[in-house]
PDB file of N, CA and C in Angstrom:
ATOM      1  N   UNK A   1       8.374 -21.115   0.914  1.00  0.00           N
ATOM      2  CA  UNK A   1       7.461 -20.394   0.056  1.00  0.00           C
ATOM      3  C   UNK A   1       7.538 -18.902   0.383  1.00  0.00           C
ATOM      4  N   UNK A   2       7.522 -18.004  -0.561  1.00  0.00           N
ATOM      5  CA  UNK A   2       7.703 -16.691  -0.357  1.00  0.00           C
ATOM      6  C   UNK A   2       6.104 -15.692   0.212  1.00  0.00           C
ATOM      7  N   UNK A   3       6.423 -14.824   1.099  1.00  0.00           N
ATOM      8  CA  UNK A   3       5.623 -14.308   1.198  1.00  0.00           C
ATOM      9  C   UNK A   3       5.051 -13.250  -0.452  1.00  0.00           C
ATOM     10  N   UNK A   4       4.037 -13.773  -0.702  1.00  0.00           N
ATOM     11  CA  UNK A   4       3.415 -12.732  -2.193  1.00  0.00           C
ATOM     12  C   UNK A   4       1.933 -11.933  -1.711  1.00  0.00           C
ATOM     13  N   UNK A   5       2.404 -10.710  -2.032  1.00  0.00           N
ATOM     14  CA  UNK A   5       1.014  -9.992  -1.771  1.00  0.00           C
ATOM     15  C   UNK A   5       0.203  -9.775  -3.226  1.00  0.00           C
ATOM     16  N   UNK A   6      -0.788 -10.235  -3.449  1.00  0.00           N
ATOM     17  CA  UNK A   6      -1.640 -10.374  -4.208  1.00  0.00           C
ATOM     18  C   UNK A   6      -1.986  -9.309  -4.795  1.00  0.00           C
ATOM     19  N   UNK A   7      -2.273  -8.403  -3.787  1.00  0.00           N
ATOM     20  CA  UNK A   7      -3.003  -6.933  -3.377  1.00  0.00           C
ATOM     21  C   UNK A   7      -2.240  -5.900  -3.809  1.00  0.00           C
ATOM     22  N   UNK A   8      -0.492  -5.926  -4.290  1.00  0.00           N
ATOM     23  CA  UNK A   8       0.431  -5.389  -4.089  1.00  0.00           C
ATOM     24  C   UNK A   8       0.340  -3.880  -5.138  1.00  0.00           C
ATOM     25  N   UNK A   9      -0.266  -3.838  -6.635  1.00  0.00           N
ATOM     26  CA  UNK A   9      -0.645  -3.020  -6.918  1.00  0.00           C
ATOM     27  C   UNK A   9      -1.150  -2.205  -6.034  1.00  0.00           C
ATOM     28  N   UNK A  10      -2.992  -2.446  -6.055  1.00  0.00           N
ATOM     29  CA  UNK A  10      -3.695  -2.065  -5.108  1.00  0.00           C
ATOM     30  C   UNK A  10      -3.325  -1.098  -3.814  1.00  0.00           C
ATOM     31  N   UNK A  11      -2.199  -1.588  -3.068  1.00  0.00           N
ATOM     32  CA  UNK A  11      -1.672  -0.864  -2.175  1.00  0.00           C
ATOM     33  C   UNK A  11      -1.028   0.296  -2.618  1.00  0.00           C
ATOM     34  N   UNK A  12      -0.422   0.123  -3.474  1.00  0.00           N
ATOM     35  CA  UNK A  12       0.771   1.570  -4.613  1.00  0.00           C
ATOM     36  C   UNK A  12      -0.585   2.537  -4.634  1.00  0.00           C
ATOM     37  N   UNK A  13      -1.585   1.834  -5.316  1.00  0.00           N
ATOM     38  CA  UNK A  13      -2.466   2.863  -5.599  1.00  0.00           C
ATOM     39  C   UNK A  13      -3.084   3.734  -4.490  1.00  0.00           C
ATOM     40  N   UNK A  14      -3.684   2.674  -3.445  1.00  0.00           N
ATOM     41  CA  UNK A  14      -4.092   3.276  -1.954  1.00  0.00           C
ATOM     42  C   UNK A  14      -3.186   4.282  -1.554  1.00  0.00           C
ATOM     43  N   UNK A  15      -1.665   4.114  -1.520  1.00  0.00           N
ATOM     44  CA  UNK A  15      -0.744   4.550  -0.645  1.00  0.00           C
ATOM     45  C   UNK A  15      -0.534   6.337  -1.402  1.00  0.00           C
ATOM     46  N   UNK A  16      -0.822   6.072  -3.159  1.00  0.00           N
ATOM     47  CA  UNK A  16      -0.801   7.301  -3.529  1.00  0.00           C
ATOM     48  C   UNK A  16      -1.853   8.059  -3.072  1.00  0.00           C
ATOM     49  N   UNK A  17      -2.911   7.625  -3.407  1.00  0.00           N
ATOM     50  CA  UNK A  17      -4.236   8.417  -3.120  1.00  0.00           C
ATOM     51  C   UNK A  17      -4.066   9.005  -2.005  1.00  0.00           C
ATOM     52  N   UNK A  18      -3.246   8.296  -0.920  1.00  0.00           N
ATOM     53  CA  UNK A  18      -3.823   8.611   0.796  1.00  0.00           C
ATOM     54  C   UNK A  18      -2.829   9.844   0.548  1.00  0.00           C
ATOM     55  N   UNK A  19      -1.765   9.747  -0.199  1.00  0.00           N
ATOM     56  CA  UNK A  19      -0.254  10.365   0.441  1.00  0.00           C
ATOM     57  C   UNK A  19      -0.955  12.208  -0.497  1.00  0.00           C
ATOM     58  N   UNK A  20      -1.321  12.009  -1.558  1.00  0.00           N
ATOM     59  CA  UNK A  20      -2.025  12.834  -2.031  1.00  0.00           C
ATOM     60  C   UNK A  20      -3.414  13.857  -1.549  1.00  0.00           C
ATOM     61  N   UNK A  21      -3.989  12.880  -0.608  1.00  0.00           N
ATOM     62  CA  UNK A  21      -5.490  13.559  -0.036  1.00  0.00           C
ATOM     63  C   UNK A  21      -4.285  14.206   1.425  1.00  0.00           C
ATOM     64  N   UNK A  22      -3.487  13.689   2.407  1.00  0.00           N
ATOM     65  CA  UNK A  22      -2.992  14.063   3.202  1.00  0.00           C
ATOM     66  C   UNK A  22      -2.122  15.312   2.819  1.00  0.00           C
ATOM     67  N   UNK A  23      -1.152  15.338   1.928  1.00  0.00           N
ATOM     68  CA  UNK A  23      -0.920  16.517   0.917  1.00  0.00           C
ATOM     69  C   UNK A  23      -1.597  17.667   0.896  1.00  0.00           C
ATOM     70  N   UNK A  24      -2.871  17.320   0.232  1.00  0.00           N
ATOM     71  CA  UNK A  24      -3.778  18.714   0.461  1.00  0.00           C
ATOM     72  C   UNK A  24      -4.605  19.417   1.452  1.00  0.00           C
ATOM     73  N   UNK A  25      -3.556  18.710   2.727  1.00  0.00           N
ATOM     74  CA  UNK A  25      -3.984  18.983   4.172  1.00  0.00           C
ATOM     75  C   UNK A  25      -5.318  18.515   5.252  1.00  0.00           C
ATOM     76  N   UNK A  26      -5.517  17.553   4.309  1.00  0.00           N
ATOM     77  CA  UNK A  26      -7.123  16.635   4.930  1.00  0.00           C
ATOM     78  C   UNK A  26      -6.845  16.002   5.887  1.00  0.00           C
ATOM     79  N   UNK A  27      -7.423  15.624   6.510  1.00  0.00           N
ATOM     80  CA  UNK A  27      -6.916  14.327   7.771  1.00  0.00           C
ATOM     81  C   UNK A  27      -7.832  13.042   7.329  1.00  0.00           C
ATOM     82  N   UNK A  28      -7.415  12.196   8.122  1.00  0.00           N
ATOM     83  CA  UNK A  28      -8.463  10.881   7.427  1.00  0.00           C
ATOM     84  C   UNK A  28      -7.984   9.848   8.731  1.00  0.00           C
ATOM     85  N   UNK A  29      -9.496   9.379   9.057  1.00  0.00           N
ATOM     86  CA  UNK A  29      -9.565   8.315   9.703  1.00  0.00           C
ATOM     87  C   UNK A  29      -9.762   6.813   8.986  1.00  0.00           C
ATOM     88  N   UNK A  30      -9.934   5.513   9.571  1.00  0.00           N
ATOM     89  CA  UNK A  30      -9.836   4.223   8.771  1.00  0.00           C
ATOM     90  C   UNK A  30     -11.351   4.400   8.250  1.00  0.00           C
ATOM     91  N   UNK A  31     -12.375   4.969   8.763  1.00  0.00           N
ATOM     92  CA  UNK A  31     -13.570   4.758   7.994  1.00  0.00           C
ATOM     93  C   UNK A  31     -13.539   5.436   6.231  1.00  0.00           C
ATOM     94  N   UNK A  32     -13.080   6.513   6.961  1.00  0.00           N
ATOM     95  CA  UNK A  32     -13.069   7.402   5.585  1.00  0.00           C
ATOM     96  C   UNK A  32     -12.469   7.073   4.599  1.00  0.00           C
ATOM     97  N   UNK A  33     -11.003   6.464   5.232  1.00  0.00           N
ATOM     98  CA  UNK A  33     -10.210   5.197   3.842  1.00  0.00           C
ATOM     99  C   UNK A  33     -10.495   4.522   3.164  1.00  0.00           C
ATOM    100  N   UNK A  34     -11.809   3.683   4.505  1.00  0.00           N
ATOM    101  CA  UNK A  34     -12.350   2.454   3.761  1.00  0.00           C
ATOM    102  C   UNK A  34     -13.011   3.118   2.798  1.00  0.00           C
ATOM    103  N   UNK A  35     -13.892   4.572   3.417  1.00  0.00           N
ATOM    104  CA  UNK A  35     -15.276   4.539   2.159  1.00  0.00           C
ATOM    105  C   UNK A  35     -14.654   5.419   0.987  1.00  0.00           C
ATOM    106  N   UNK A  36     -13.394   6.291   0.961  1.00  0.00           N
ATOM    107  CA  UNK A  36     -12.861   7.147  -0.103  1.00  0.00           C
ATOM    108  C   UNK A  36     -11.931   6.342  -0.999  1.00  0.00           C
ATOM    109  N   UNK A  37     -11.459   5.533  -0.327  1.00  0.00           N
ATOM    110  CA  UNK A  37     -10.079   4.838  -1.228  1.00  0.00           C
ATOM    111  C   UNK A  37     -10.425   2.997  -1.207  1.00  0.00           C
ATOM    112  N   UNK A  38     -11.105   2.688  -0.396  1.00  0.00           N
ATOM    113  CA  UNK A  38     -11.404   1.260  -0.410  1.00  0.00           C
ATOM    114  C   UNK A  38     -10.522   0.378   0.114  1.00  0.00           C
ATOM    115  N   UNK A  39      -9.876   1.389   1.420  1.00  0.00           N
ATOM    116  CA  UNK A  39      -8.626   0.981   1.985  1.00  0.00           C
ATOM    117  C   UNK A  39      -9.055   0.041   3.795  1.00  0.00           C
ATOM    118  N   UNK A  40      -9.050  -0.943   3.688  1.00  0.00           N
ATOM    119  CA  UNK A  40      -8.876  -1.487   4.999  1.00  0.00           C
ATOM    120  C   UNK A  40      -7.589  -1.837   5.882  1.00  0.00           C
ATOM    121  N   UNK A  41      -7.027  -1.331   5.702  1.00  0.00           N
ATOM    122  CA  UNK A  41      -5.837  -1.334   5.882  1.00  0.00           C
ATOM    123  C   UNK A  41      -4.844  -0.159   6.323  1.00  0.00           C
ATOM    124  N   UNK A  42      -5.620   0.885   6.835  1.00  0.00           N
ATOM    125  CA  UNK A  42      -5.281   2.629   6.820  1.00  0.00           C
ATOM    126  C   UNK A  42      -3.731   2.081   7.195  1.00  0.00           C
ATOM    127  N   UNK A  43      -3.631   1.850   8.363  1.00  0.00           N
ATOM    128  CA  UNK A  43      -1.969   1.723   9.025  1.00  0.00           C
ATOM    129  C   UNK A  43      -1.422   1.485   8.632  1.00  0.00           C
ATOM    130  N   UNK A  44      -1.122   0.277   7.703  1.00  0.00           N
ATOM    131  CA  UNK A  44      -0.076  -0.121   6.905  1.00  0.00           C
ATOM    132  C   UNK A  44       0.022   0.773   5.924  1.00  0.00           C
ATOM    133  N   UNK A  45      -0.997   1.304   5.411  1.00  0.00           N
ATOM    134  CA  UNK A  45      -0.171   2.435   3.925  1.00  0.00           C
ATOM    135  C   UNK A  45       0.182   3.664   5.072  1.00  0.00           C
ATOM    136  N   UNK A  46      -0.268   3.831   6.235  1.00  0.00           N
ATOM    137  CA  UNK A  46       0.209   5.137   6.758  1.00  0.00           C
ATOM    138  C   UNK A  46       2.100   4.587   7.487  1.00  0.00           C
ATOM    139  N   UNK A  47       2.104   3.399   7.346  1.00  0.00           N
ATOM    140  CA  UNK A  47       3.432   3.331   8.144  1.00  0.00           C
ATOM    141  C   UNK A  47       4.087   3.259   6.114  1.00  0.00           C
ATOM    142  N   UNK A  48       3.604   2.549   5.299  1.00  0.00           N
ATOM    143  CA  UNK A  48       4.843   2.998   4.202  1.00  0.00           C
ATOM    144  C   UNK A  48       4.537   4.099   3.703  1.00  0.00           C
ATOM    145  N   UNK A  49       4.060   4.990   4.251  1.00  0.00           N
ATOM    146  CA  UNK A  49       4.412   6.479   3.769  1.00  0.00           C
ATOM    147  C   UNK A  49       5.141   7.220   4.971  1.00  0.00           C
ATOM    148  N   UNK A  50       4.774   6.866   5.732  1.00  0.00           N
ATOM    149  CA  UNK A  50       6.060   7.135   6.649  1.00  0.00           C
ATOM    150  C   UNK A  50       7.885   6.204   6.693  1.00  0.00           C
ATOM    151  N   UNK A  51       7.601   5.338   5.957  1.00  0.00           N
ATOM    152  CA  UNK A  51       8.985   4.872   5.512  1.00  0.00           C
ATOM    153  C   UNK A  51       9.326   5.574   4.417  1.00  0.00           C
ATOM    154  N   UNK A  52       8.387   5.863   3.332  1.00  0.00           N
ATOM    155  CA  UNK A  52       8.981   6.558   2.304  1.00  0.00           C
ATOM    156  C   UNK A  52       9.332   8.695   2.902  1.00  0.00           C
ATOM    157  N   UNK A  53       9.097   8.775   3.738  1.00  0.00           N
ATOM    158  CA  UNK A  53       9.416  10.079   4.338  1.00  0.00           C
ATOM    159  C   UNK A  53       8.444  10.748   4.931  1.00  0.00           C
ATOM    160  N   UNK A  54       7.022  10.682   4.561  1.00  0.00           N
ATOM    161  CA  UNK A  54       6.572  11.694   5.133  1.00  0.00           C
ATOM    162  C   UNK A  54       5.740  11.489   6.391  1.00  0.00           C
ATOM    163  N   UNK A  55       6.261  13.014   6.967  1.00  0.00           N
ATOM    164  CA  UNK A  55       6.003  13.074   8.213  1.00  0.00           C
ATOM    165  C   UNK A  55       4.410  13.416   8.770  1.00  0.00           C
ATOM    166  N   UNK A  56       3.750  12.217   9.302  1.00  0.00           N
ATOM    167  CA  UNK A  56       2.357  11.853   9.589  1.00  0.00           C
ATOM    168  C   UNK A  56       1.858  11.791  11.390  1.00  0.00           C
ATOM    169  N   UNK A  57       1.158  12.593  11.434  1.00  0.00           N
ATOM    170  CA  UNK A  57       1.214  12.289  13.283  1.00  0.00           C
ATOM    171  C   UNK A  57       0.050  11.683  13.136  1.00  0.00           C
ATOM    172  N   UNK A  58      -0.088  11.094  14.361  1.00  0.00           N
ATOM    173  CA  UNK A  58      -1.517  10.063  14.940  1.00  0.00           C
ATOM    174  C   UNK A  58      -2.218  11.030  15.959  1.00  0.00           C
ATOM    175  N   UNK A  59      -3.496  11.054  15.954  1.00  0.00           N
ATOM    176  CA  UNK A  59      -4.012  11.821  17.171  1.00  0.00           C
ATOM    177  C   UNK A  59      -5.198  10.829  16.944  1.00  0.00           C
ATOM    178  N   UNK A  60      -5.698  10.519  18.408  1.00  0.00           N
ATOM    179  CA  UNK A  60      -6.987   9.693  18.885  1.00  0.00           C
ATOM    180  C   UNK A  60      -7.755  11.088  19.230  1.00  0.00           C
ATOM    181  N   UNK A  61      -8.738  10.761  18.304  1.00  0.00           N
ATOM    182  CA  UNK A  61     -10.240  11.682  18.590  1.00  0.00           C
ATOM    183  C   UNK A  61     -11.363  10.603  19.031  1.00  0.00           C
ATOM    184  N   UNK A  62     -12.112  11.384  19.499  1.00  0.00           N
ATOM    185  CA  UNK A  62     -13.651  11.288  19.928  1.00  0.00           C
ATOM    186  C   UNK A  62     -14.459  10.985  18.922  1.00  0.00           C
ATOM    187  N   UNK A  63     -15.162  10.501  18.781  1.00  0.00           N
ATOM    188  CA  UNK A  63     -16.213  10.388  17.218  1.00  0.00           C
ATOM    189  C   UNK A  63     -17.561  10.737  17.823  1.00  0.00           C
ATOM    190  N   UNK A  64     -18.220  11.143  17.619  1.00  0.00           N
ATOM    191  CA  UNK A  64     -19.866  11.451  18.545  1.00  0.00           C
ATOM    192  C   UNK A  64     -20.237  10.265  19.113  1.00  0.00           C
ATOM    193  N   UNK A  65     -20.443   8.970  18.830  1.00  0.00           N
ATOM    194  CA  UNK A  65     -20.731   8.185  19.044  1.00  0.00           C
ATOM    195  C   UNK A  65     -20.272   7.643  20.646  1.00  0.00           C
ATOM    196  N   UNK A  66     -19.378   8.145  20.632  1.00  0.00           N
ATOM    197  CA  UNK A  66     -17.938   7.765  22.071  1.00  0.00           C
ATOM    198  C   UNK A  66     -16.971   7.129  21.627  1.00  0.00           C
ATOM    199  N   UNK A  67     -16.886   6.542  20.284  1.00  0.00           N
ATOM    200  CA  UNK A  67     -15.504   5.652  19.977  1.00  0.00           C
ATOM    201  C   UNK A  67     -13.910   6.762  19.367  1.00  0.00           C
ATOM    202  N   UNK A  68     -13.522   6.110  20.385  1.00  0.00           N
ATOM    203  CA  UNK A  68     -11.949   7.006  20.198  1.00  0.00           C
ATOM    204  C   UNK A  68     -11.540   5.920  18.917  1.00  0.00           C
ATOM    205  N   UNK A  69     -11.065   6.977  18.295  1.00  0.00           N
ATOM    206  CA  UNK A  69     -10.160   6.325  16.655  1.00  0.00           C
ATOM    207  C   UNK A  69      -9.018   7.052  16.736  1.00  0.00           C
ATOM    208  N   UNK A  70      -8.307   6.835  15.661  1.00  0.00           N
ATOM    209  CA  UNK A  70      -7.302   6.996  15.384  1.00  0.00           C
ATOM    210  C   UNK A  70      -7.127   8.363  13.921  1.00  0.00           C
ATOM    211  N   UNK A  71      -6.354   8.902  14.070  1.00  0.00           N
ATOM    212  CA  UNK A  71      -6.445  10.596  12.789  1.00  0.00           C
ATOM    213  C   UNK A  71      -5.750  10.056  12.497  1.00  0.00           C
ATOM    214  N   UNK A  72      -5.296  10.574  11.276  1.00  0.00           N
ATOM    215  CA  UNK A  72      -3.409  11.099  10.777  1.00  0.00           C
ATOM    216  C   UNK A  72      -3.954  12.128   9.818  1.00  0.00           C
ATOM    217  N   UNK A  73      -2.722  12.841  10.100  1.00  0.00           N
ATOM    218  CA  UNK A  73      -2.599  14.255   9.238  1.00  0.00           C
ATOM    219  C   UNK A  73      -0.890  14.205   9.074  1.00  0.00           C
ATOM    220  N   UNK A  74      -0.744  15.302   7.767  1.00  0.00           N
ATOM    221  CA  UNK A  74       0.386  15.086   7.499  1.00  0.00           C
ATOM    222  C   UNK A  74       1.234  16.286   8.276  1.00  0.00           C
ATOM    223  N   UNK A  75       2.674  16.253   9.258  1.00  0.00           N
ATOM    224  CA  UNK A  75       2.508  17.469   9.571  1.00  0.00           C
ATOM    225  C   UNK A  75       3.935  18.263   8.480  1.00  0.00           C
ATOM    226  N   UNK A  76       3.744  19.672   8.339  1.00  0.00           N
ATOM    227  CA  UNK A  76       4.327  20.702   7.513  1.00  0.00           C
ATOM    228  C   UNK A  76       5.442  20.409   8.037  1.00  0.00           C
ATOM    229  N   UNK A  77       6.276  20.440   7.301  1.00  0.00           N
ATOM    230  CA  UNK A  77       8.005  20.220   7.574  1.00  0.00           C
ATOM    231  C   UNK A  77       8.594  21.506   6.960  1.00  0.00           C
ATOM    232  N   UNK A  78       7.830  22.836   6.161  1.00  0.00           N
ATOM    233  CA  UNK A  78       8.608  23.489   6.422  1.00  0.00           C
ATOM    234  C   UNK A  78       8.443  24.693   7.584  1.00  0.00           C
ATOM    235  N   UNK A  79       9.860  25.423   7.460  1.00  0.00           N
ATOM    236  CA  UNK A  79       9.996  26.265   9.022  1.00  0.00           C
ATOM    237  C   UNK A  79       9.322  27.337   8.768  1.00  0.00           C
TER     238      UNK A  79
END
């Protein structure tokens, strides 16, 4: 039986939105995914936008609370 993602639209759409808000130089953690794009899933659209090229770093921040998370921002590729 083949693996089928159900969701598979859904993700195209997530993966634009994210690749678009990161674009206009925002950063975004998984909360903000969940509550801006309805994305539970931040990593996986951040690793296929990093298969499709663009270059995304990870940085673990602090949140007030004390919980270290996870960023991504997109970084500038030109010189």
């Amino acid at each position: 039986m083949a693996n089928v993602n159900d969701n598979e639209r859904e993700s195209v759409s997530q993966k634009k939105r994210i690749a678009a808000w990161l674009n206009d130089g925002k950063t975004l953690t998984q909360m903000e995914a969940l509550y801006k794009f309805g994305c539970f899933r931040l990593a996986s659209r951040i690793n296929d936008l990093r298969n499709d090229g663009m270059n995304i770093k990870t940085e673990k921040i602090t949140l007030s609370n004390g919980k270290i998370v996870a960023q991504y921002r997109k970084l500038d590729t030109a010189l």
